[in-house]
C-alpha atoms as a PDB file:
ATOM      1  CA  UNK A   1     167.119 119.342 135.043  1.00  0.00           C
ATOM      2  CA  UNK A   2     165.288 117.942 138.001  1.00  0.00           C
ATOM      3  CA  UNK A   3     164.269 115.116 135.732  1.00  0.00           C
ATOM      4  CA  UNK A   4     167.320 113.919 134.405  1.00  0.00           C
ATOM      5  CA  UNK A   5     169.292 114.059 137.996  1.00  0.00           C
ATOM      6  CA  UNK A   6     166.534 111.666 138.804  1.00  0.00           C
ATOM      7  CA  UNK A   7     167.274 109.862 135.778  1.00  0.00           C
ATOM      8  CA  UNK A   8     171.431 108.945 136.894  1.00  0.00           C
ATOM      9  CA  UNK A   9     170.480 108.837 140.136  1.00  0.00           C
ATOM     10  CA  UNK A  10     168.246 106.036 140.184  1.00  0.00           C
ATOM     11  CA  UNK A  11     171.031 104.081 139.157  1.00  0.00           C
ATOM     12  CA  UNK A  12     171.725 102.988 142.777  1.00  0.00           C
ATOM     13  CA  UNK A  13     175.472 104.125 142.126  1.00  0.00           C
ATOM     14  CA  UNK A  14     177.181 107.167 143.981  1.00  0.00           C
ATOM     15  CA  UNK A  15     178.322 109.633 141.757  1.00  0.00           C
ATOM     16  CA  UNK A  16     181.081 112.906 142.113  1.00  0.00           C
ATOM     17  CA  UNK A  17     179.776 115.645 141.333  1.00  0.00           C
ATOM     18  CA  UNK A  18     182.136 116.321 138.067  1.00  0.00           C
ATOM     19  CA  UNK A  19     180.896 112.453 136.682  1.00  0.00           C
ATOM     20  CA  UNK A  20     176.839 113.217 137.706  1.00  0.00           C
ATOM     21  CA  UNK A  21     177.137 116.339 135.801  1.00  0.00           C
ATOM     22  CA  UNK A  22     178.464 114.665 132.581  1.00  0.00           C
ATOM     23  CA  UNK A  23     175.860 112.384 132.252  1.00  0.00           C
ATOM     24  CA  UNK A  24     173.277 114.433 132.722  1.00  0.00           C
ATOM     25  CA  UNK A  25     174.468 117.365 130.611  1.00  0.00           C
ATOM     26  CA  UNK A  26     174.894 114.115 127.635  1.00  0.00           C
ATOM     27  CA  UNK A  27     171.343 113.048 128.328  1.00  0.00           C
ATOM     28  CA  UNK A  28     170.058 116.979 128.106  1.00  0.00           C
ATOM     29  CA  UNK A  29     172.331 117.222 124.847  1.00  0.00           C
ATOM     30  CA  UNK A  30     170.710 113.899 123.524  1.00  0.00           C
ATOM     31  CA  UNK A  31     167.233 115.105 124.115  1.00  0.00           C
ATOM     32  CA  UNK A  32     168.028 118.751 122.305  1.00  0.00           C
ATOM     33  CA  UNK A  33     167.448 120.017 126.012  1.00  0.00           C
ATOM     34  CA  UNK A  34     170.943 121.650 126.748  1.00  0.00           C
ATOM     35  CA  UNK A  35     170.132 125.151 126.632  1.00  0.00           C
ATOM     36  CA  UNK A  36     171.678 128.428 128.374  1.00  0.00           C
ATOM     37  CA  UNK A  37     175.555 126.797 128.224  1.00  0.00           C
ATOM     38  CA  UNK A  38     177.402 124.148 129.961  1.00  0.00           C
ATOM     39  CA  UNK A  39     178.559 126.434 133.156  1.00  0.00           C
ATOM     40  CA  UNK A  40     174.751 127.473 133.600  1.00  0.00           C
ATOM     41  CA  UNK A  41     173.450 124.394 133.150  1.00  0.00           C
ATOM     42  CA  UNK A  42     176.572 122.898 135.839  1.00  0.00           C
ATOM     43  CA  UNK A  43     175.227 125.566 138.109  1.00  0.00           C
ATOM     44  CA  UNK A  44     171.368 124.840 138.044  1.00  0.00           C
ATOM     45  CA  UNK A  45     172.296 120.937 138.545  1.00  0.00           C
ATOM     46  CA  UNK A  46     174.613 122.014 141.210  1.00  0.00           C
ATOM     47  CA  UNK A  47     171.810 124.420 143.340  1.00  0.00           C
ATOM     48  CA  UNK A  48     169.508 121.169 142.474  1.00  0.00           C
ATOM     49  CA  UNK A  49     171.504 119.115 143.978  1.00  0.00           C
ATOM     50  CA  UNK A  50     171.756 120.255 146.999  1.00  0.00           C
ATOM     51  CA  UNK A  51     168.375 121.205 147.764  1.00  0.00           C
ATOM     52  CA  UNK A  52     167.991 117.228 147.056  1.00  0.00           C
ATOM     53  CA  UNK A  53     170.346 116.758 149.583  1.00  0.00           C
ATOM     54  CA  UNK A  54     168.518 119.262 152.206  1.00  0.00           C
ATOM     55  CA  UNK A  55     165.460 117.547 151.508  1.00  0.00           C
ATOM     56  CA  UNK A  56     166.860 113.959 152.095  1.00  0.00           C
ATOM     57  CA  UNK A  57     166.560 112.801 148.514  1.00  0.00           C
ATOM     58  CA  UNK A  58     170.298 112.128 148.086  1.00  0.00           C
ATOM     59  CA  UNK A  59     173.088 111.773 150.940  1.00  0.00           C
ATOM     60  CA  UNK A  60     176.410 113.379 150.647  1.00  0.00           C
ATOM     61  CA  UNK A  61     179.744 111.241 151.782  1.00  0.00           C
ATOM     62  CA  UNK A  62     182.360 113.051 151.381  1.00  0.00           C
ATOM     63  CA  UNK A  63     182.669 114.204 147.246  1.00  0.00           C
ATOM     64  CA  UNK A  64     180.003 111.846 146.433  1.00  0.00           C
ATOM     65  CA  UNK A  65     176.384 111.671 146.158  1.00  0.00           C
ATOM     66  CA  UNK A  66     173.928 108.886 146.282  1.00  0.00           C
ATOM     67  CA  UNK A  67     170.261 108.741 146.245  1.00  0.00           C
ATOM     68  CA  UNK A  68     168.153 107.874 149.051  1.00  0.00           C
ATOM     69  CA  UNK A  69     166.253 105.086 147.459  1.00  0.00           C
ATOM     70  CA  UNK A  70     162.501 105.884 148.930  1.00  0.00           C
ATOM     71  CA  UNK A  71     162.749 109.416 149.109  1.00  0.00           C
ATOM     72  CA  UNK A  72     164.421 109.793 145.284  1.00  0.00           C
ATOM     73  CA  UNK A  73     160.896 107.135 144.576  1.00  0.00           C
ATOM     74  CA  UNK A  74     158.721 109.566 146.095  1.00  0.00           C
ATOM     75  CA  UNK A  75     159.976 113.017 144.156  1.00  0.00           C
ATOM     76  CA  UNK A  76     160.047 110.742 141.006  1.00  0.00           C
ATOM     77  CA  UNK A  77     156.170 110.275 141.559  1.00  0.00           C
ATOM     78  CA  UNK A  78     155.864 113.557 142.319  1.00  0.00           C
ATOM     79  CA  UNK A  79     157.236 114.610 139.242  1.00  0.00           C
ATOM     80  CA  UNK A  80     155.676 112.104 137.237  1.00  0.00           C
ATOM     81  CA  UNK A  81     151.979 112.850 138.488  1.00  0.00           C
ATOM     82  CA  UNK A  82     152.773 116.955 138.072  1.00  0.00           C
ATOM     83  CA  UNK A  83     153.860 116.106 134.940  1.00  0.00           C
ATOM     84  CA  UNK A  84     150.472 114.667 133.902  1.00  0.00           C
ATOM     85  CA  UNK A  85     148.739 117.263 135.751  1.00  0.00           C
ATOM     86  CA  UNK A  86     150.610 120.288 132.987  1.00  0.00           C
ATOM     87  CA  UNK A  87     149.876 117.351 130.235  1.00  0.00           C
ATOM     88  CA  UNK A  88     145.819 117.637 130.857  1.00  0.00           C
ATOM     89  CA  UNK A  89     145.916 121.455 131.596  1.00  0.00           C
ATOM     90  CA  UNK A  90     147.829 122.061 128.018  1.00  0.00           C
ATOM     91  CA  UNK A  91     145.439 119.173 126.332  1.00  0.00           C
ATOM     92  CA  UNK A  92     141.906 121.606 127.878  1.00  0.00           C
ATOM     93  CA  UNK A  93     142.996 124.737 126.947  1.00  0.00           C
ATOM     94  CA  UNK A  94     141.242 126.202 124.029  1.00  0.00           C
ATOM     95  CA  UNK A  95     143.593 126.617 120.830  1.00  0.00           C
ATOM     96  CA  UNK A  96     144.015 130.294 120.018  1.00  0.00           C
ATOM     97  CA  UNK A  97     143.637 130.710 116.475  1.00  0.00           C
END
């Protein structure tokens, strides 16, 4: 979820939540990825959102949201290099046979 918020957001546009939502949940849906249902997945990409806007990765003006260029740069290398890190831990791990 975190991932694909990233993804629209880095689009330098600002976004209501209702349009934000609907791309994402198409990109999830594109990428088989939309599981649990639409109004748990609107949820989860709701509570994301606003801890993204708590931790100054995307400003709120009025109804709509924009990213915070550096800050939405930073998490987006922070995902990227955890995202490696869970690559190289799955790639050591003994196979179970």
């Amino acid at each position: 979820m975190a991932e694909e918020l990233v993804a629209v957001l880095s689009s330098k546009n600002s976004f209501e939540f209702k349009n934000l939502f609907a791309l994402v949940h198409a990109n999830l849906k594109a990428k088989n990825a939309a599981s649990g249902g639409e109004e748990m997945l609107r949820l989860r990409a709701y509570e994301k959102l606003q801890s993204f806007v708590q931790a100054g990765v995307v400003k709120k003006s009025g109804r709509e949201y924009k990213a915070v260029a550096e800050a939405l740069a930073s998490y987006k290398a922070m995902l990227e290099e955890q995202s490696a890190e869970m690559a190289a831990r799955k790639r050591s791990r003994p196979s179970a046979k």
